[in-house]
C-alpha atoms as a PDB file:
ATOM      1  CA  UNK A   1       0.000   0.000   0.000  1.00  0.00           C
ATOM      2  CA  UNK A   2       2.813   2.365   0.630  1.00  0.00           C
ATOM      3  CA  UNK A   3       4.444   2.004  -2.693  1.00  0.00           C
ATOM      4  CA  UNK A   4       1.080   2.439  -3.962  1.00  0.00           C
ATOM      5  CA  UNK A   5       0.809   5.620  -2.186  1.00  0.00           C
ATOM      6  CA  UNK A   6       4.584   6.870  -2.851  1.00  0.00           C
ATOM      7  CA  UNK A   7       3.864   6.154  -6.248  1.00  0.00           C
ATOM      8  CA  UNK A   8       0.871   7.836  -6.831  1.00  0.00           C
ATOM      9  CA  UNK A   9       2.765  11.039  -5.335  1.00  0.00           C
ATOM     10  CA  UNK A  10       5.031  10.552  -7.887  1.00  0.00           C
ATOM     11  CA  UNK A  11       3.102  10.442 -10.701  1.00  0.00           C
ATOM     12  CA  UNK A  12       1.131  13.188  -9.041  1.00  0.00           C
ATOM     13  CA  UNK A  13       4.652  14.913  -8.718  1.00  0.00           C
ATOM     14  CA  UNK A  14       5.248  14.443 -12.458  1.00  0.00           C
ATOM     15  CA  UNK A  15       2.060  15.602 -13.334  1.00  0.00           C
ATOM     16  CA  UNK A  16       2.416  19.135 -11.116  1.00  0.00           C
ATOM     17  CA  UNK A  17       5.570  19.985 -12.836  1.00  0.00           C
ATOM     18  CA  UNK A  18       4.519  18.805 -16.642  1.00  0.00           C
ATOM     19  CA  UNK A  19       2.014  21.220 -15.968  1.00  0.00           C
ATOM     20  CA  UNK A  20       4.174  24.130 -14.738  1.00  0.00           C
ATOM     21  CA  UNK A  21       6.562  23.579 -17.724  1.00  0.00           C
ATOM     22  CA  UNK A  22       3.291  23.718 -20.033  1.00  0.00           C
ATOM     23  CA  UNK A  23       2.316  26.791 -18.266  1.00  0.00           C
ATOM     24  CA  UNK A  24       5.716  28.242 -17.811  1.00  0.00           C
ATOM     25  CA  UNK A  25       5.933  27.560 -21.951  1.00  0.00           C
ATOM     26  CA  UNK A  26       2.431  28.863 -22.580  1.00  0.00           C
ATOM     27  CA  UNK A  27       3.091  32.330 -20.345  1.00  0.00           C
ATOM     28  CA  UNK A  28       6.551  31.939 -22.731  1.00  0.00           C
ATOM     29  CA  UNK A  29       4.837  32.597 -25.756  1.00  0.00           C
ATOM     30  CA  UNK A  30       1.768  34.880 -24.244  1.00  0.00           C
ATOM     31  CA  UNK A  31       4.777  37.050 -23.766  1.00  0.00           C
ATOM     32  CA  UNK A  32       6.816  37.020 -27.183  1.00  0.00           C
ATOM     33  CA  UNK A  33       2.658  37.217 -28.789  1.00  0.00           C
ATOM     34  CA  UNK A  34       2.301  40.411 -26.865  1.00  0.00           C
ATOM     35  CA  UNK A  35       5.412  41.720 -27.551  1.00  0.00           C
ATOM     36  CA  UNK A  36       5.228  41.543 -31.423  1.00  0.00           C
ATOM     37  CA  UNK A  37       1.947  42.970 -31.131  1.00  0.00           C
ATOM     38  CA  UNK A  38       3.459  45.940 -29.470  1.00  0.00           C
ATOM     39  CA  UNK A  39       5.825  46.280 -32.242  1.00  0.00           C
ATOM     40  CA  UNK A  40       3.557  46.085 -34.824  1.00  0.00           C
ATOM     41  CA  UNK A  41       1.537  48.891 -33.230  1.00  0.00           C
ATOM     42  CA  UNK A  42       4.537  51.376 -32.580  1.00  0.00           C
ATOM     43  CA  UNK A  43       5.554  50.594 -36.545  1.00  0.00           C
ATOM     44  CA  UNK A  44       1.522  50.975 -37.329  1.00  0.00           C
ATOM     45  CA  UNK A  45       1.466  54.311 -35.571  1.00  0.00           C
ATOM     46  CA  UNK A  46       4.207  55.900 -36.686  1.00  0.00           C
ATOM     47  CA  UNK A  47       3.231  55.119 -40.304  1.00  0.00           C
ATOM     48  CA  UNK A  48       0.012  56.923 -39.446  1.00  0.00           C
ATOM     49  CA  UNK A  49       1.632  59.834 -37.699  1.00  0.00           C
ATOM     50  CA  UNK A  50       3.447  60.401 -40.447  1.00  0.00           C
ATOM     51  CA  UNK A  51       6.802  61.661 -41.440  1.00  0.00           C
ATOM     52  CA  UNK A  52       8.357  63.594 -38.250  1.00  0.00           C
ATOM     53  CA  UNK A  53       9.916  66.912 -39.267  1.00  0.00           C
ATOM     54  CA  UNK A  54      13.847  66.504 -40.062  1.00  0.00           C
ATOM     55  CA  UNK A  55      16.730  68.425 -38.921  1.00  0.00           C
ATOM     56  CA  UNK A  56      18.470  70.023 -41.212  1.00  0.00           C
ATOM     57  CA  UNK A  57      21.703  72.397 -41.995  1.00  0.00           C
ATOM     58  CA  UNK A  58      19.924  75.118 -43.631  1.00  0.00           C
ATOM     59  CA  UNK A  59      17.175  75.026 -40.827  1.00  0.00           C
ATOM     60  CA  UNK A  60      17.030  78.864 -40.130  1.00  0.00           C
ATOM     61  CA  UNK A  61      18.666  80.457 -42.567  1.00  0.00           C
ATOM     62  CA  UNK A  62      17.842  81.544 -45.973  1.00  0.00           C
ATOM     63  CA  UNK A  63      16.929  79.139 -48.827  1.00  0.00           C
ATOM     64  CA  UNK A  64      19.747  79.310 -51.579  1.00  0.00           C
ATOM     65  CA  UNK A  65      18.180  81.155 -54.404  1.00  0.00           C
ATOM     66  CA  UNK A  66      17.869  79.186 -57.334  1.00  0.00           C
ATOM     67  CA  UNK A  67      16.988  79.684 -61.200  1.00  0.00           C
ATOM     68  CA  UNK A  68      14.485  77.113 -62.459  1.00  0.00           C
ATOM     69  CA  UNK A  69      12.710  76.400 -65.740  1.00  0.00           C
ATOM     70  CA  UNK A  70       8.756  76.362 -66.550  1.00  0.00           C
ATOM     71  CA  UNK A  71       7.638  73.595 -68.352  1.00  0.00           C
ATOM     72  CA  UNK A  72       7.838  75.284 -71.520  1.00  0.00           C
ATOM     73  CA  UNK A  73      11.744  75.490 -70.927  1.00  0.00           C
ATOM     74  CA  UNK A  74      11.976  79.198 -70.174  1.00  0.00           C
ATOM     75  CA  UNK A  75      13.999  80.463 -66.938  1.00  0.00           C
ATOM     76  CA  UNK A  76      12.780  81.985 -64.026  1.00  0.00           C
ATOM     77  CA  UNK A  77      14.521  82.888 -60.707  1.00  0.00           C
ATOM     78  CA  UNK A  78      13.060  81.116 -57.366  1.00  0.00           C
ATOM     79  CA  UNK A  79      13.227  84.652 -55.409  1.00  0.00           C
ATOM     80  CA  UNK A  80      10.868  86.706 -57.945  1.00  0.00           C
ATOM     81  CA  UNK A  81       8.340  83.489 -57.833  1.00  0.00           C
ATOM     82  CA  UNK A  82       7.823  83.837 -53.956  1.00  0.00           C
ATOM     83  CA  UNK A  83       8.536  87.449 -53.310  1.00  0.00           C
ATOM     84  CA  UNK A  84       6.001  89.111 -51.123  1.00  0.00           C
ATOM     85  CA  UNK A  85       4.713  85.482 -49.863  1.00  0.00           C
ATOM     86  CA  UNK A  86       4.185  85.240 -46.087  1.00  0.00           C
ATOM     87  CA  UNK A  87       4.357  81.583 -46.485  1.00  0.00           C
ATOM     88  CA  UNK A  88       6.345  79.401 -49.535  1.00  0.00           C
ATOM     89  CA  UNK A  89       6.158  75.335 -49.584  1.00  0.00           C
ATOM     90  CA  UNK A  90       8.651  73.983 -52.208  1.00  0.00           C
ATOM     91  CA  UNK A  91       8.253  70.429 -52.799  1.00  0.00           C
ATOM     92  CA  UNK A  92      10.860  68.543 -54.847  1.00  0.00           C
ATOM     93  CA  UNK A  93       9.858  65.349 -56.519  1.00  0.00           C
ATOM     94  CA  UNK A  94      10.081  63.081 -59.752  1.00  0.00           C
ATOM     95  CA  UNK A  95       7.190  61.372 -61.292  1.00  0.00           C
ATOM     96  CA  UNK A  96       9.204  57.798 -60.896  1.00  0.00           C
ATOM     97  CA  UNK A  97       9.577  58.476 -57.008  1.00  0.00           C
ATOM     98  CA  UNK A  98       6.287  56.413 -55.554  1.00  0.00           C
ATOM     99  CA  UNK A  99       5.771  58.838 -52.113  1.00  0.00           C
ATOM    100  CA  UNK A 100       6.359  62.204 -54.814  1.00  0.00           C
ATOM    101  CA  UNK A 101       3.313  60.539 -56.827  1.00  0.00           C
ATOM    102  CA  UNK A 102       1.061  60.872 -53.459  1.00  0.00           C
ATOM    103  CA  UNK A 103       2.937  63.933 -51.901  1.00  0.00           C
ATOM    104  CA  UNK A 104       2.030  66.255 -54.644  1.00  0.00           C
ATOM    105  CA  UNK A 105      -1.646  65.489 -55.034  1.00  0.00           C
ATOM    106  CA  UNK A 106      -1.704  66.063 -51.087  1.00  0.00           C
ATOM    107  CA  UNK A 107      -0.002  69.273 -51.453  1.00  0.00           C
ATOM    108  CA  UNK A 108      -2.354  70.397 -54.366  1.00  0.00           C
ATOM    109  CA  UNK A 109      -5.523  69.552 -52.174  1.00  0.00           C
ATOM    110  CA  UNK A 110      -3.868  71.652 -48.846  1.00  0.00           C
ATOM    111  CA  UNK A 111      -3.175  74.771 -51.082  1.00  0.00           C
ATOM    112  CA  UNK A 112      -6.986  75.123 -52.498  1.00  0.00           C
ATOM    113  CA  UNK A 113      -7.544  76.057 -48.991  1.00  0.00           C
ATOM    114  CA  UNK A 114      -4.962  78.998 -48.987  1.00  0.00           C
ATOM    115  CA  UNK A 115      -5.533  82.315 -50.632  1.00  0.00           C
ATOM    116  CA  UNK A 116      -2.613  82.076 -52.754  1.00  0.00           C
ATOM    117  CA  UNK A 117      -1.344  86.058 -52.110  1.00  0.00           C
ATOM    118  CA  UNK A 118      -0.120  85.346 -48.678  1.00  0.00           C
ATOM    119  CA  UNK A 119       0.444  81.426 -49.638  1.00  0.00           C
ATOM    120  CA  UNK A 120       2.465  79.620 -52.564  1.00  0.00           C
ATOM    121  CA  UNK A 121       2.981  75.937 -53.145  1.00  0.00           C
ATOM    122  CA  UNK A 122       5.599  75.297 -55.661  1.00  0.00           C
ATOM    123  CA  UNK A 123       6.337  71.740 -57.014  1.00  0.00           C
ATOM    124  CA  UNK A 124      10.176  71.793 -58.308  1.00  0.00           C
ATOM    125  CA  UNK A 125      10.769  68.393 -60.656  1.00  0.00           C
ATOM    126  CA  UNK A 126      14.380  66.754 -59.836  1.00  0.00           C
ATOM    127  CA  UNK A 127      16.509  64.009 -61.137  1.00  0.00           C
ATOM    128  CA  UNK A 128      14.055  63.181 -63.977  1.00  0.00           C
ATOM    129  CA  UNK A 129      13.738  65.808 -66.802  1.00  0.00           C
ATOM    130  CA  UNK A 130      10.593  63.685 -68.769  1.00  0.00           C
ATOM    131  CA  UNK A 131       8.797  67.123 -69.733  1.00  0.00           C
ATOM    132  CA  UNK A 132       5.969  64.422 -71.269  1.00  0.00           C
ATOM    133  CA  UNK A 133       5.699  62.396 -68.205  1.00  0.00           C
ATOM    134  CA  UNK A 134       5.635  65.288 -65.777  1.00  0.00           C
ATOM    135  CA  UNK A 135       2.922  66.594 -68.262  1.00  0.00           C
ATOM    136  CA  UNK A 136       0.662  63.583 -68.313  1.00  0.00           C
ATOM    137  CA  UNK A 137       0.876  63.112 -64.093  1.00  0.00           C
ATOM    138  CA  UNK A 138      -0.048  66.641 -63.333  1.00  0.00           C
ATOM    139  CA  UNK A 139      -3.354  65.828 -66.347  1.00  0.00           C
ATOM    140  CA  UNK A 140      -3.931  62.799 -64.388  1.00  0.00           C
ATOM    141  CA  UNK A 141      -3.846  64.108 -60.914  1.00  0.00           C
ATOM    142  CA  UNK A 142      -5.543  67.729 -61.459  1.00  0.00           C
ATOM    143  CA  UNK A 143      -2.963  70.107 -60.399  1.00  0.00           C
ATOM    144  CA  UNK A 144      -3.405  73.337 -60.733  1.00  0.00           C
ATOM    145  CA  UNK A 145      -2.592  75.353 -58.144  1.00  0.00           C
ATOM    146  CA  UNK A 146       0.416  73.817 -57.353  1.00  0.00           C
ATOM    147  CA  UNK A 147       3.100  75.868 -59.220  1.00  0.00           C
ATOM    148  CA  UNK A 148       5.222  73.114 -61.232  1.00  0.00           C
ATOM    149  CA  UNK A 149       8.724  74.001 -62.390  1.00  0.00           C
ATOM    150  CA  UNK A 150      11.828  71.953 -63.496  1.00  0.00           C
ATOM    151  CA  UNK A 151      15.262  71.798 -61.599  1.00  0.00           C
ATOM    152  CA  UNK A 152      17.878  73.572 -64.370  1.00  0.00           C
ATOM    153  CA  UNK A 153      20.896  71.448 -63.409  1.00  0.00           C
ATOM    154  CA  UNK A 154      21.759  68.660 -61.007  1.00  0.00           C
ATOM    155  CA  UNK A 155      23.392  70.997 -58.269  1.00  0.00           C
ATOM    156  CA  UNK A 156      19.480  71.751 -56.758  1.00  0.00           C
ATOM    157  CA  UNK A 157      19.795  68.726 -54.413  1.00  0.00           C
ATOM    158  CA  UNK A 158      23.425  69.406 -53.327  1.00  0.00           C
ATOM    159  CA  UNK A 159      22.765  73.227 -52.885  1.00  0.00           C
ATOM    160  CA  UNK A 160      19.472  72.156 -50.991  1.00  0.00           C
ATOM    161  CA  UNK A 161      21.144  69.437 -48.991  1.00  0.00           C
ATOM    162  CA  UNK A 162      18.939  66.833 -49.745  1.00  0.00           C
ATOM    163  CA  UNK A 163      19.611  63.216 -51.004  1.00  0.00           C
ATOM    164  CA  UNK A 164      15.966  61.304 -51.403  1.00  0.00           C
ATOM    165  CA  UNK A 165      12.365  62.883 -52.451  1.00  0.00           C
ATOM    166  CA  UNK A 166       9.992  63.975 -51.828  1.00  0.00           C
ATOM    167  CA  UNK A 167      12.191  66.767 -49.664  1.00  0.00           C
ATOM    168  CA  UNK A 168       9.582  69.654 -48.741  1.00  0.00           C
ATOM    169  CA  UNK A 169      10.657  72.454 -47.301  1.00  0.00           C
ATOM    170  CA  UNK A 170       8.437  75.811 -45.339  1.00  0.00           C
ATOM    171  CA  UNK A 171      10.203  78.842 -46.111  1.00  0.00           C
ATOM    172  CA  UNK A 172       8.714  82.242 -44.376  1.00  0.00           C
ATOM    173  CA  UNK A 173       8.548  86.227 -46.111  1.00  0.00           C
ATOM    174  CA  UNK A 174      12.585  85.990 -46.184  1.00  0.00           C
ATOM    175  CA  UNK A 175      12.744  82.686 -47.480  1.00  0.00           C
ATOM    176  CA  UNK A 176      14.254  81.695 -44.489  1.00  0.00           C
ATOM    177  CA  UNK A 177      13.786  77.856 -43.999  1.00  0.00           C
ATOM    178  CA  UNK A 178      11.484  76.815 -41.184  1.00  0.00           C
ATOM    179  CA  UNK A 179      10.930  73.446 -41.874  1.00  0.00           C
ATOM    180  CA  UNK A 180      11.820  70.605 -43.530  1.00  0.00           C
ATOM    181  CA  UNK A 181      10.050  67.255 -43.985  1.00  0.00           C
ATOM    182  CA  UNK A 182      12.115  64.330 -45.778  1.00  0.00           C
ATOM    183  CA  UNK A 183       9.502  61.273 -47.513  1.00  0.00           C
ATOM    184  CA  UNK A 184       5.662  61.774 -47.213  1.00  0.00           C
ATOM    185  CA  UNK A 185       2.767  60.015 -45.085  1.00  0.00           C
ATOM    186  CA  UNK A 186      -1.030  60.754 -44.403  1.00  0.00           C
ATOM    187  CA  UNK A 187       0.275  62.519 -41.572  1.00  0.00           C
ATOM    188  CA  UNK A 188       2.840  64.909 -43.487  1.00  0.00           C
ATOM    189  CA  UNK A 189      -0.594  67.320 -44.639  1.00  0.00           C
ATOM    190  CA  UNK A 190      -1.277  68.567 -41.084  1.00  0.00           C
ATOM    191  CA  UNK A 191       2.027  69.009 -40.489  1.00  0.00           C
ATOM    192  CA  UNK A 192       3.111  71.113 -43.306  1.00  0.00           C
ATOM    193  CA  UNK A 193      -0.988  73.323 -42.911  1.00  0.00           C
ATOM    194  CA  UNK A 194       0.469  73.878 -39.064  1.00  0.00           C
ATOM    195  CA  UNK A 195       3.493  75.259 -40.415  1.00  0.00           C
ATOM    196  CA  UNK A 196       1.708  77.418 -42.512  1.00  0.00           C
ATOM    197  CA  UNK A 197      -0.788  78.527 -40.376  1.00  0.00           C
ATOM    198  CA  UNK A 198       1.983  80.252 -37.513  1.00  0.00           C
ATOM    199  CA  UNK A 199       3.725  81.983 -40.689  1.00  0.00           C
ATOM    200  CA  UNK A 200       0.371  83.891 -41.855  1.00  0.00           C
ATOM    201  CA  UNK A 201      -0.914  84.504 -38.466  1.00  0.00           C
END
């Protein structure tokens, strides 16, 4: 009868810890389920919030002056384009760049709500040159009051400082650069419009 008993702790024994193990490796993987969940949301959210604003060297001072080309080919220098604007948003993209082809419709939907004397939106074309295919995406996407205008050499990025697109940029009345947002998300629309909104207060 004693063995009987002794064994039947055992077993009982066994059992207890079989089942702490199984909990022990159930709590395990509760853990590493919540944790990837918690990862996925931070990436989830910051897709959502957006692009953050960038630092960046010319942050504060004035925007290099540059001379650009219309889409007919003709020359025009940046400075007369946003003189006597309280508030200029220069976008540079390409048609091949996949954020540029959302950025710019964005950007053409937040300047319809800005009375363009105080406010211009200006959409400078870099690293691709296809006067035809910049043509045929600003047909298909309805911009208008987005100003659209052609880099006129390859030095626009370097004198800029920027190395990927879409690279927008908030210049104030002295085209001094107040901020700068490198890529584009949903997010990127409110805050570029709050950026606006404290230069035309």
């Amino acid at each position: 009868m004693k063995k009987r008993n002794i064994g039947s702790v055992k077993i009982r024994l066994n059992k207890d810890n079989l089942d702490k193990d199984f909990n022990r490796s159930s709590w395990g993987k509760t853990i590493w389920v919540i944790a990837l969940i918690l990862i996925a949301g931070y990436f989830s959210v910051s897709y959502v919030l957006g692009v953050k604003e960038n630092s960046h060297p010319l942050k504060g001072q004035k925007a290099p002056n540059l001379t650009i080309k219309k889409i007919d080919g003709s020359e025009v220098e940046l400075s007369s384009i946003v003189k006597g604007k309280k508030a200029i948003v220069i976008d540079f993209w390409a048609t091949w760049c996949g954020p540029c082809r959302n950025a710019l419709p964005a950007l053409e939907k937040l300047s319809r709500n800005y009375d363009p004397n105080p406010v211009i939106f200006l959409g400078i074309n870099v690293w691709d040159g296809k006067v035809e295919e910049i043509k045929k995406f600003l047909t298909e996407k309805d911009i208008k009051t987005v100003n659209i205008f052609l880099e006129k050499d390859e030095e626009t990025s370097q004198r800029y400082s920027f190395n990927g697109i879409p690279a927008i940029f908030v210049l104030d009345e002295d085209m001094k650069v107040n901020n700068y947002f490198s890529g584009y998300s949903p997010y990127t629309d409110a805050q570029i419009k709050r950026a606006i909104d404290k230069l035309i207060k």
